[in-house]
N, C-alpha and C. Protein backbone atom coordinates (compact mmCIF):
# COMPACT_ATOMS: atom_id res chain seq x y z
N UNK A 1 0.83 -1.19 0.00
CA UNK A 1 0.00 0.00 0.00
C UNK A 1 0.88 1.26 0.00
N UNK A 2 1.96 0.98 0.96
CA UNK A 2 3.00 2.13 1.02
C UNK A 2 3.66 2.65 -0.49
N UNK A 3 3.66 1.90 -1.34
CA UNK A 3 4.58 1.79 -3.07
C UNK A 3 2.99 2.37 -3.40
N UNK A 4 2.02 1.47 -3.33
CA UNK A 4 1.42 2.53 -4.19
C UNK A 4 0.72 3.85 -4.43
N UNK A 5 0.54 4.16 -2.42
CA UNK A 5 0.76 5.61 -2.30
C UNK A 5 1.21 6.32 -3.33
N UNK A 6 2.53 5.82 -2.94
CA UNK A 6 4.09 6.61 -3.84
C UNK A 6 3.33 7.29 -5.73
N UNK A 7 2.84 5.34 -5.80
CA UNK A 7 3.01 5.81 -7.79
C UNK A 7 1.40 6.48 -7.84
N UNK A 8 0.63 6.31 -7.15
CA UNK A 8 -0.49 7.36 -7.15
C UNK A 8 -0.40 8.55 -7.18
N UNK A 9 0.20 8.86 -6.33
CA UNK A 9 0.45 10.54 -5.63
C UNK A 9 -0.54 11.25 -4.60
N UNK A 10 -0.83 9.64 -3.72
CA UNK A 10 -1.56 10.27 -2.80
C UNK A 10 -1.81 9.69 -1.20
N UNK A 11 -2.19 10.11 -0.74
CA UNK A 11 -2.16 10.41 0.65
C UNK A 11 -3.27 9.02 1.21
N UNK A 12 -3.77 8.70 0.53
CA UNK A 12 -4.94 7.74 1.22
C UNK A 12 -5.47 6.90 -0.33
N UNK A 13 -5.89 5.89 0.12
CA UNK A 13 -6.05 5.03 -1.11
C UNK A 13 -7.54 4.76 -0.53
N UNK A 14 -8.65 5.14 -1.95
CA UNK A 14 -9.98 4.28 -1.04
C UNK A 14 -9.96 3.24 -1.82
N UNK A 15 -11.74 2.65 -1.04
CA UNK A 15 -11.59 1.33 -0.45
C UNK A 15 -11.58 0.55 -1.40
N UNK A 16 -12.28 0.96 -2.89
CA UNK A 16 -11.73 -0.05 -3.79
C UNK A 16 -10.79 -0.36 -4.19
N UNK A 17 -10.00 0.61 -4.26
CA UNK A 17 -8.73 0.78 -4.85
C UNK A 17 -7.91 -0.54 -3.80
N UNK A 18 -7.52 0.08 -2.83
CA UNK A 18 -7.38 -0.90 -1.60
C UNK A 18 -7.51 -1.99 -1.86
N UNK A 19 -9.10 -2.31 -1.93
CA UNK A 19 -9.57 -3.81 -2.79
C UNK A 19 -8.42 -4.60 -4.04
N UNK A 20 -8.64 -3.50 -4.84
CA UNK A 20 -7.98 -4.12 -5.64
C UNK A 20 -6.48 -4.47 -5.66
N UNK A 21 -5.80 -3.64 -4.63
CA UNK A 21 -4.67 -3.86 -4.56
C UNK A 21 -4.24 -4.99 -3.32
N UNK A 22 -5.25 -5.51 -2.97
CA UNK A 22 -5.00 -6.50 -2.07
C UNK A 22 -4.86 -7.76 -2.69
N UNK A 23 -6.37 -7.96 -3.21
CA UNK A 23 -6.20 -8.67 -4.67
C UNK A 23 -5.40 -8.82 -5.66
N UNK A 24 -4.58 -8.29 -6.13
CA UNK A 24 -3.84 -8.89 -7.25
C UNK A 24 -2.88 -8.35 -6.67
N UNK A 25 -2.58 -8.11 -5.14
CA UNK A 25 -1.15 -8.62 -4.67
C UNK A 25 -1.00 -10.13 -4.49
N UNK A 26 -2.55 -10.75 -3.77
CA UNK A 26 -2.42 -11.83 -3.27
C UNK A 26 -2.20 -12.74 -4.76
N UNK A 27 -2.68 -12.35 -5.78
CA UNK A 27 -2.96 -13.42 -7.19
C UNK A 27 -1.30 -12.92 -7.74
N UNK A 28 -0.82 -11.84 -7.52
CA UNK A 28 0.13 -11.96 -8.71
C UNK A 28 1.89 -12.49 -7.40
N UNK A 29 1.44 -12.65 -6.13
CA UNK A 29 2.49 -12.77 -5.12
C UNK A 29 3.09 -14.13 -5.66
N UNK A 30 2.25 -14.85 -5.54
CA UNK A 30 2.61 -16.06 -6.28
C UNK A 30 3.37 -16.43 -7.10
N UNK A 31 3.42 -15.39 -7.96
CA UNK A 31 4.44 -15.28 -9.14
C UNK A 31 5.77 -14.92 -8.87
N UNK A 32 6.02 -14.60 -8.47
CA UNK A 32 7.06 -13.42 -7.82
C UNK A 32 8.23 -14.94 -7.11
N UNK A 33 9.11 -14.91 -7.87
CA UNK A 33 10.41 -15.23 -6.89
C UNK A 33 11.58 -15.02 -6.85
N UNK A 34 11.84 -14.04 -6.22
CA UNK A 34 13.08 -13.34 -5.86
C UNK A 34 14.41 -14.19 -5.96
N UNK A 35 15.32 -14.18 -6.53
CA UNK A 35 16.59 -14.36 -7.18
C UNK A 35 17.72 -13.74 -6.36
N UNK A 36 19.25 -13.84 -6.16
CA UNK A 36 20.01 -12.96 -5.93
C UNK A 36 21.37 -13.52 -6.56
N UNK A 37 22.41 -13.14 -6.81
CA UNK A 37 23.55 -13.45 -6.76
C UNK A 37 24.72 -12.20 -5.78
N UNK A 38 25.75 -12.34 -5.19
CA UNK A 38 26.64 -11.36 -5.32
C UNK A 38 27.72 -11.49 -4.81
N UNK A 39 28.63 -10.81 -4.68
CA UNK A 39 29.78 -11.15 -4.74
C UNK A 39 31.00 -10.35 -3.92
N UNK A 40 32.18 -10.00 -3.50
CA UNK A 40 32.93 -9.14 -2.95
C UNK A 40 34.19 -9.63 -3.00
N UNK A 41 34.56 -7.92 -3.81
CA UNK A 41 36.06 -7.98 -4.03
C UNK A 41 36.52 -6.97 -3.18
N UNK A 42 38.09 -7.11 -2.97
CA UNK A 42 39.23 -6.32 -2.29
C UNK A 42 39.48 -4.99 -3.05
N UNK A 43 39.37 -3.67 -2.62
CA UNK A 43 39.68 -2.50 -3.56
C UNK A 43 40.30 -3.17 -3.96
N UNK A 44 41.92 -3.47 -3.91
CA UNK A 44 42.77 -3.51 -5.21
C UNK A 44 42.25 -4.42 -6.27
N UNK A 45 41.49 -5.15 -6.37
CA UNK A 45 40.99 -6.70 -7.05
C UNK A 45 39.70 -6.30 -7.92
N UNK A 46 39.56 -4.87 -7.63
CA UNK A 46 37.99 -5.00 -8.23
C UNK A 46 38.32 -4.91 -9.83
N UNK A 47 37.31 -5.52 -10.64
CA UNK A 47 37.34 -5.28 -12.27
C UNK A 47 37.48 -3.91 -13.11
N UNK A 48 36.63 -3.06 -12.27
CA UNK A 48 36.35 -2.12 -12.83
C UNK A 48 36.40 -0.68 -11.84
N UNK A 49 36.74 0.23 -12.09
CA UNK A 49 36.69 1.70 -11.16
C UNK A 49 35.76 2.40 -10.72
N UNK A 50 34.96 2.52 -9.68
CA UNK A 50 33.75 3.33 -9.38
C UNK A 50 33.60 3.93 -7.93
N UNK A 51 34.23 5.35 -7.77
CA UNK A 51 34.53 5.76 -6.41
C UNK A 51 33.86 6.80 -5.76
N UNK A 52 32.67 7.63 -7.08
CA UNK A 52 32.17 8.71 -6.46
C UNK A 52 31.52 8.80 -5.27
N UNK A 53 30.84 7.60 -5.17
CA UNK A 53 29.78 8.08 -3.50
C UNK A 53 30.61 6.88 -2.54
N UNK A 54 31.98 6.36 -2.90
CA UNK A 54 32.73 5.81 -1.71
C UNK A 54 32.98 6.67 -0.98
N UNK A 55 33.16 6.05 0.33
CA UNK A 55 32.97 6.31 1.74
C UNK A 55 34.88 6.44 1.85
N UNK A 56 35.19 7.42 2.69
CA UNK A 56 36.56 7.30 3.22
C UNK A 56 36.86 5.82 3.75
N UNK A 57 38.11 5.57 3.03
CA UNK A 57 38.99 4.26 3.80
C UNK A 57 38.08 3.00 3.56
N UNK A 58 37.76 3.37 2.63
CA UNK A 58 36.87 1.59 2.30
C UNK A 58 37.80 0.87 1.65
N UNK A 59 37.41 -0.62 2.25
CA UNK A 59 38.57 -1.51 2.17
C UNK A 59 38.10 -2.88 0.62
N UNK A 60 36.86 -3.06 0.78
CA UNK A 60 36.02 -3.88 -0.62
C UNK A 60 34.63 -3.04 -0.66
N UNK A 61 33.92 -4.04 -1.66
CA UNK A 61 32.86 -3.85 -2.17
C UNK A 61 32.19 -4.77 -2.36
N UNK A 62 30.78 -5.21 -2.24
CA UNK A 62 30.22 -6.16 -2.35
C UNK A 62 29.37 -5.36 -3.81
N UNK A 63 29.06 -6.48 -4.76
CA UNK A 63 28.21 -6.30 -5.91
C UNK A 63 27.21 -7.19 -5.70
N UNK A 64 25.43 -6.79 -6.21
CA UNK A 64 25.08 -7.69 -6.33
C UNK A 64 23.94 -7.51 -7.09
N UNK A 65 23.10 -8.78 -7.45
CA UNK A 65 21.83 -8.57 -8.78
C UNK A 65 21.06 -8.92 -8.09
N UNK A 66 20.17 -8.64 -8.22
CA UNK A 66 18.64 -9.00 -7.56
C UNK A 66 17.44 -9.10 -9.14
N UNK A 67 16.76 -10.02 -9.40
CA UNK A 67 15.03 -10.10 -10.07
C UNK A 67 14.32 -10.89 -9.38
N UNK A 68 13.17 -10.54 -10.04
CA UNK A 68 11.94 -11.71 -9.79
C UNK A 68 11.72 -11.89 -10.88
N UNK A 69 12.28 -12.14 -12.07
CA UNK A 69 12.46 -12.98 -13.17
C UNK A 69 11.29 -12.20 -14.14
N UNK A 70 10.53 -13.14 -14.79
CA UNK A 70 9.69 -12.59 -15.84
C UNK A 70 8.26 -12.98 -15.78
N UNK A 71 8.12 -13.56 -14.94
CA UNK A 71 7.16 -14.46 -14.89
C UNK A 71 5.26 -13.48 -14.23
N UNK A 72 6.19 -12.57 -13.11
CA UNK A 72 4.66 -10.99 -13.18
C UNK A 72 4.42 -10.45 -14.84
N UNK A 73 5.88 -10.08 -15.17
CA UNK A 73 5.18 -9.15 -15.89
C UNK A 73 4.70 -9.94 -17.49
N UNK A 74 4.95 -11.00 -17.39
CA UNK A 74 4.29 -12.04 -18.69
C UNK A 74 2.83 -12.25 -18.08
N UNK A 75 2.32 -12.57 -16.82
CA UNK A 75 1.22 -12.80 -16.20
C UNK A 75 0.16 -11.17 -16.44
N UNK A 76 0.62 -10.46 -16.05
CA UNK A 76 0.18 -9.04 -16.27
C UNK A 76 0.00 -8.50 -17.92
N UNK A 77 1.08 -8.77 -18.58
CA UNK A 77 0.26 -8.92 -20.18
C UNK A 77 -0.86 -9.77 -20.73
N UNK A 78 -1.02 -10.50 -20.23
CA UNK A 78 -2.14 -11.66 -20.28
C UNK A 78 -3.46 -10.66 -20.61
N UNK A 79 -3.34 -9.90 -19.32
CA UNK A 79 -4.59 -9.02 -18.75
C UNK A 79 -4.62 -7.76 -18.11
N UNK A 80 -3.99 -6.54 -18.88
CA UNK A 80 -3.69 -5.67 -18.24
C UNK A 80 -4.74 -4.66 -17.53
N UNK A 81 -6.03 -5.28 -17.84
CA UNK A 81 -6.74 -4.72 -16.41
C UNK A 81 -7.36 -5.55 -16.09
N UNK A 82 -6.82 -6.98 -15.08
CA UNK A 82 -7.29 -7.81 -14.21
C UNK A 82 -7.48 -7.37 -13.07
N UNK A 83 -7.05 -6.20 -12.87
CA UNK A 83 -7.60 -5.73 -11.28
C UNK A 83 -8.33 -4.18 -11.41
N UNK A 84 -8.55 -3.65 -12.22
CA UNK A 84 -8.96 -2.75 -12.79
C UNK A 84 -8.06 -1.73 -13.56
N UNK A 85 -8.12 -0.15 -13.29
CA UNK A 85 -7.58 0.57 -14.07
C UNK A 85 -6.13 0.83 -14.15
N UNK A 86 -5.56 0.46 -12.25
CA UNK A 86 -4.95 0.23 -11.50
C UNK A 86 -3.60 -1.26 -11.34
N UNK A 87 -4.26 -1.68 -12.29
CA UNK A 87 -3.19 -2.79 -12.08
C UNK A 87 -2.41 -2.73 -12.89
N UNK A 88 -1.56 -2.08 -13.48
CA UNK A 88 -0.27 -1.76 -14.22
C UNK A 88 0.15 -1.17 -12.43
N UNK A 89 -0.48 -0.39 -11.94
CA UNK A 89 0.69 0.10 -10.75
C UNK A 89 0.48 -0.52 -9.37
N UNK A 90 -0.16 -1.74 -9.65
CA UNK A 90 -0.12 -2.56 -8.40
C UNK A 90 0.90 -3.58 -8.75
N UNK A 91 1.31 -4.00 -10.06
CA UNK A 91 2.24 -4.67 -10.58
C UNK A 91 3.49 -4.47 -10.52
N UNK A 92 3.68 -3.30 -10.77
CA UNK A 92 4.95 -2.15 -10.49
C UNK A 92 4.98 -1.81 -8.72
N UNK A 93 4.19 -1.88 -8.14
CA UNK A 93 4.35 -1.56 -6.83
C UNK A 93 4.80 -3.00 -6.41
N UNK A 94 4.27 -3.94 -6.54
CA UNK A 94 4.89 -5.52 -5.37
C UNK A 94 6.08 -5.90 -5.90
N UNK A 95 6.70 -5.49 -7.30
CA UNK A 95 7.83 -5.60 -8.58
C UNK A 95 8.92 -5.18 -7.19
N UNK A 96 8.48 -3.60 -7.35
CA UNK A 96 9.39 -2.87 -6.41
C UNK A 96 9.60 -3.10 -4.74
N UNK A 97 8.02 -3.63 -4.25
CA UNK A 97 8.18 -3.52 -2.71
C UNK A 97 8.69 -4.89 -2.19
N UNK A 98 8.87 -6.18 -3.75
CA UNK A 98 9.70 -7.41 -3.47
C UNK A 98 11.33 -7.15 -3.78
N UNK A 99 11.35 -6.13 -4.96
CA UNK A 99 12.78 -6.45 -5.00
C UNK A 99 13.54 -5.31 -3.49
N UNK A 100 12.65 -4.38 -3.15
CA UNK A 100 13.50 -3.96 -2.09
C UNK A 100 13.74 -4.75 -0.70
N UNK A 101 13.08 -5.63 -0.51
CA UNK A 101 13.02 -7.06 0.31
C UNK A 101 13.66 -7.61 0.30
N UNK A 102 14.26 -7.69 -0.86
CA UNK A 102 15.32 -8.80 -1.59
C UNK A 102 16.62 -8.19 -0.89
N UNK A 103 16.57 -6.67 -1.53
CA UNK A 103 17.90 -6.31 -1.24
C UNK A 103 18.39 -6.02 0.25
N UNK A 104 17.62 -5.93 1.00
CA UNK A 104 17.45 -5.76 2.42
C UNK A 104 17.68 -6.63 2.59
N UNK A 105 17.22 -8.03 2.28
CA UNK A 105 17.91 -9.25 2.72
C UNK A 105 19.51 -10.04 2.45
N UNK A 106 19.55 -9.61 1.03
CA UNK A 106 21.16 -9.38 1.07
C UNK A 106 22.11 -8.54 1.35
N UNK A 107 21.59 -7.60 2.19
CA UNK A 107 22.38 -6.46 2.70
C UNK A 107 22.68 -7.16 3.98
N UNK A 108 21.41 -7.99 4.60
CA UNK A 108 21.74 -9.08 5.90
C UNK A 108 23.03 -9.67 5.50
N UNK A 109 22.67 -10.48 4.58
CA UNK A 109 23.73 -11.04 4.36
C UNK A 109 25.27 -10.80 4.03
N UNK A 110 25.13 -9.47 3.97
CA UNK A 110 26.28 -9.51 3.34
C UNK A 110 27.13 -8.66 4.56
N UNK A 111 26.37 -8.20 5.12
CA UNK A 111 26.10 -7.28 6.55
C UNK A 111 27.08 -8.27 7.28
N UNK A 112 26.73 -9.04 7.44
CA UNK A 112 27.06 -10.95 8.68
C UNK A 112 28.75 -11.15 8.33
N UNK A 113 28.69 -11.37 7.12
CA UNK A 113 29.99 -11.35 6.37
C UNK A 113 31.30 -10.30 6.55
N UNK A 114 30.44 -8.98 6.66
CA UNK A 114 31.42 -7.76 7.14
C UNK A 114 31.75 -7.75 8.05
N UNK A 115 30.93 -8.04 9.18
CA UNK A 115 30.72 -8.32 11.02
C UNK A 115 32.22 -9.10 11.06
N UNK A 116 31.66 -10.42 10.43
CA UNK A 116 32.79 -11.68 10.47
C UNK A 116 34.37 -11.01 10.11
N UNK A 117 34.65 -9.57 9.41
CA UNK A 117 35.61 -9.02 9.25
C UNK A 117 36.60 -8.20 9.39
N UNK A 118 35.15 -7.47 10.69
CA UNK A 118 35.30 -6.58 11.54
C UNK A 118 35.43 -5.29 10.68
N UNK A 119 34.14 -5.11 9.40
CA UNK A 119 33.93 -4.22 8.56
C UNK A 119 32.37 -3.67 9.03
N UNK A 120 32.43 -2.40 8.10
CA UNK A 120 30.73 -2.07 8.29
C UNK A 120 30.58 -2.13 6.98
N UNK A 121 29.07 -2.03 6.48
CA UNK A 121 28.69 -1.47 5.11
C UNK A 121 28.02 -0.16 5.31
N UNK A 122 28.70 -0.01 4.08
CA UNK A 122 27.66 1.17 3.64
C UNK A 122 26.37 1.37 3.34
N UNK A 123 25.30 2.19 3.13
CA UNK A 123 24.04 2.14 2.20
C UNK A 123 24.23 1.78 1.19
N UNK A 124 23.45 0.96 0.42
CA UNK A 124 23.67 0.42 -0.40
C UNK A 124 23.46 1.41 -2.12
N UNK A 125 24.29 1.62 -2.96
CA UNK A 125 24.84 2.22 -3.85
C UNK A 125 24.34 1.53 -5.17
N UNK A 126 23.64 2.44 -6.06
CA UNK A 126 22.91 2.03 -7.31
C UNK A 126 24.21 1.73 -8.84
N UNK A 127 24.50 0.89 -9.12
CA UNK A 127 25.17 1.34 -10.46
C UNK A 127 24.86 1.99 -11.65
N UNK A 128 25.76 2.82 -11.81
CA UNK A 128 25.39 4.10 -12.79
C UNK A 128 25.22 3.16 -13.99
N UNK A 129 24.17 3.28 -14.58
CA UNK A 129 23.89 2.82 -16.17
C UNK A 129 25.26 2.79 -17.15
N UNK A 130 26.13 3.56 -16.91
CA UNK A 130 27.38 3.97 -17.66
C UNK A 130 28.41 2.75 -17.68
N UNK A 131 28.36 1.64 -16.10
CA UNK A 131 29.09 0.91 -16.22
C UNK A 131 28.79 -0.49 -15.49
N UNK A 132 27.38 -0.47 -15.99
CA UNK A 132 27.13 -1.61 -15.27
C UNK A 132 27.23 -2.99 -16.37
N UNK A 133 27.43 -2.64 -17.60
CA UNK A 133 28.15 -3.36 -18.63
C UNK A 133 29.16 -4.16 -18.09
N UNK A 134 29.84 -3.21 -17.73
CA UNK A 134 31.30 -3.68 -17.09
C UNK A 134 31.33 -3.98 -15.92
N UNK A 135 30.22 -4.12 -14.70
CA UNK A 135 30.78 -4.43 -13.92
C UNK A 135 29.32 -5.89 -13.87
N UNK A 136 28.81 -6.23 -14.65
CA UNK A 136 27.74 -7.47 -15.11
C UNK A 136 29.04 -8.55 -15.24
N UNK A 137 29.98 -8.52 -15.53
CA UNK A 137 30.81 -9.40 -16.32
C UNK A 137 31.25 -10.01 -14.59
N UNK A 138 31.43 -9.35 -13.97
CA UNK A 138 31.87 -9.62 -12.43
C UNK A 138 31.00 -10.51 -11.66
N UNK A 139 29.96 -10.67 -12.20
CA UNK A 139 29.50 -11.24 -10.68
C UNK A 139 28.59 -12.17 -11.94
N UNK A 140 28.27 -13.56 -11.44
CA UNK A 140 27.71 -14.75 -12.48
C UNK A 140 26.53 -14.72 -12.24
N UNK A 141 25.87 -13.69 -13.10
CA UNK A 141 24.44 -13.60 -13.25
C UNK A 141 23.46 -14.28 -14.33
N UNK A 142 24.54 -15.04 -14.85
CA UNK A 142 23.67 -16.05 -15.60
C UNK A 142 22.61 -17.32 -14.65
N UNK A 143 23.59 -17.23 -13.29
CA UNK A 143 22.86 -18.21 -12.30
C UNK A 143 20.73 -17.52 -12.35
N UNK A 144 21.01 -16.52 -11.89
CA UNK A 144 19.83 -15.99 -11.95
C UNK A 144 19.03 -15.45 -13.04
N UNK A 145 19.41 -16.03 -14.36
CA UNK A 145 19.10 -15.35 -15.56
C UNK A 145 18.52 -13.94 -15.74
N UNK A 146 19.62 -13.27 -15.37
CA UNK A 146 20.07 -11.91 -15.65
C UNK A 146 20.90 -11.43 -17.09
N UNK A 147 20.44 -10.33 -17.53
CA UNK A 147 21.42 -10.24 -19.58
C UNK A 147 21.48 -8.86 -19.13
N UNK A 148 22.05 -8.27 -19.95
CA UNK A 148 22.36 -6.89 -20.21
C UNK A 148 22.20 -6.57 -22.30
N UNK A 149 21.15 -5.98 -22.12
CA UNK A 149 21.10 -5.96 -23.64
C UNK A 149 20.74 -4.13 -24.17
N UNK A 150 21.31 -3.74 -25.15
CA UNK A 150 20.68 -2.95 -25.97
C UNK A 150 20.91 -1.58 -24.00
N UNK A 151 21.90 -1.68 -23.32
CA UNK A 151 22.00 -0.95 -22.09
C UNK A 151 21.00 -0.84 -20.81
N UNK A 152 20.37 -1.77 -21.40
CA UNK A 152 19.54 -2.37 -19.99
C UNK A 152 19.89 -3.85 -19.63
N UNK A 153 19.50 -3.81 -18.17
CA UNK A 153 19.15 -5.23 -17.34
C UNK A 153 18.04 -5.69 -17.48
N UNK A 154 17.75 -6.98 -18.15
CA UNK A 154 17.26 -8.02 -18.24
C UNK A 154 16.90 -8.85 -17.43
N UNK A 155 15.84 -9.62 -16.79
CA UNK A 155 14.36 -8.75 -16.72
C UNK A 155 14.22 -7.55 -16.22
N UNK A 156 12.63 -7.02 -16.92
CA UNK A 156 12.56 -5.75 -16.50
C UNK A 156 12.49 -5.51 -14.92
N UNK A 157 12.24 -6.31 -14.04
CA UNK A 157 12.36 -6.31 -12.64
C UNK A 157 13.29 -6.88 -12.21
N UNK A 158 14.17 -6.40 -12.38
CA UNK A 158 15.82 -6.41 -11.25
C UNK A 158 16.40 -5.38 -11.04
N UNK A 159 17.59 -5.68 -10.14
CA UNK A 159 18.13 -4.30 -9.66
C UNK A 159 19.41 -4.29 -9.36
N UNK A 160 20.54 -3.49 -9.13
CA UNK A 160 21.75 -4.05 -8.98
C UNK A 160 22.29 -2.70 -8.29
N UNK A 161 23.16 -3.32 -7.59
CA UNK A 161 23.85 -1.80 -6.86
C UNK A 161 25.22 -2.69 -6.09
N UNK A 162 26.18 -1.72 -5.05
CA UNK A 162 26.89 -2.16 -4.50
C UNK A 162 27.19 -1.43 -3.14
N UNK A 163 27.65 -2.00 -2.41
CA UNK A 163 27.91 -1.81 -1.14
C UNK A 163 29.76 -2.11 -0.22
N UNK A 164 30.23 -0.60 -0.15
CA UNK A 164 31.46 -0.51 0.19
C UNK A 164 31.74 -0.97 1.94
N UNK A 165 33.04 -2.03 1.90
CA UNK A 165 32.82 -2.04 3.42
C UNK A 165 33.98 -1.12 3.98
N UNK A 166 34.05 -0.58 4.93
CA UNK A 166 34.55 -0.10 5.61
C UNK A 166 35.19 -0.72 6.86
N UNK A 167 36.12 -0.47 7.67
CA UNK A 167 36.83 -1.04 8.78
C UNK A 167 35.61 -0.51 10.19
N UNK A 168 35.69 -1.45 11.16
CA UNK A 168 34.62 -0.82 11.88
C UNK A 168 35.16 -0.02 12.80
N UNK A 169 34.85 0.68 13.35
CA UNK A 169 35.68 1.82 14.68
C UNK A 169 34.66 1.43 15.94
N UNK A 170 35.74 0.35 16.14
CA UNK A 170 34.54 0.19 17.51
C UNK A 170 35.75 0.20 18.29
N UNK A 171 34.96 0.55 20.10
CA UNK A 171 35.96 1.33 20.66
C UNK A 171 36.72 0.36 21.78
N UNK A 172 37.71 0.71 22.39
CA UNK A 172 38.43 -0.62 23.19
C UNK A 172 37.58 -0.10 24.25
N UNK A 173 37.72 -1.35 25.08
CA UNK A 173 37.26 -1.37 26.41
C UNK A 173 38.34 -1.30 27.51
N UNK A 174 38.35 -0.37 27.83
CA UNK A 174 39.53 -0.10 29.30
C UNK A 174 38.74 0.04 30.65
């Protein structure tokens, strides 16, 4: 409900609307299965160069892909108003409010991993369209059938970004 606030542009959703977006969350949830791959290299080791929104003294980077494959938005062409006028942006809203789930959950994960290193992460960092060509080749996203074609990511619902770790400053105990 919160996503589709957002792509509405409004403050309160009535009750059909509501309706309907309960509904073909519950019919199109089903569809939906979240994917991930990712990966982490050592600054010096990484493939490719990308430092603008790094954090002072970061030591790696974790990369990673996230979809829910193809399988909503082939279901949603079928019938693009199975839930009424509205369901192109109830489609686009669970697209988005699963893959940010996703990434929250590999931020756990990858979070656990830094801990284990005595690193922090950062917020997690979008790749600029400019080089995500180049940095696709890095991490084996064929596992999750992920493409890069024509300068997009393949399916239209995925997402990819990265996350710098940092050393942690935690303090001695005297």
């Amino acid at each position: 409900m919160r996503v589709m606030k957002k792509l509405t542009n409004t403050q309160e959703l009535s009750s059909e609307l509501e309706e309907s977006v309960q509904k073909g969350c519950h019919f199109y949830s089903k569809l939906v299965q979240p994917s991930a791959v990712f990966d982490t290299f050592a600054k010096d080791s990484l493939p490719f160069v990308y430092e603008k929104d790094a954090p002072p003294k970061w030591v790696a980077q974790s990369i990673y892909f996230i979809t829910i494959g193809n399988a909503l938005y082939d279901e949603y062409k079928k019938n693009e108003e199975a839930f009424g006028e509205h369901t192109g942006k109830i489609v686009s809203a669970l697209a988005v409010d699963v893959l940010e789930q996703a990434k929250n959950f590999v931020q756990r994960l990858i979070s656990s991993e830094a801990d284990d290193e005595g690193c922090d992460l950062s917020r997690a960092v979008d790749i600029p369209e400019d080089i995500i060509g180049e940095v696709i080749k890095s991490v084996p996203v064929e596992k999750i059938d992920i493409t890069f074609e024509d300068g997009k990511i393949k399916p239209q619902y995925s997402s990819c970004g990265f996350f710098y770790w940092t050393p942690s400053k935690k303090k001695n105990k005297k």
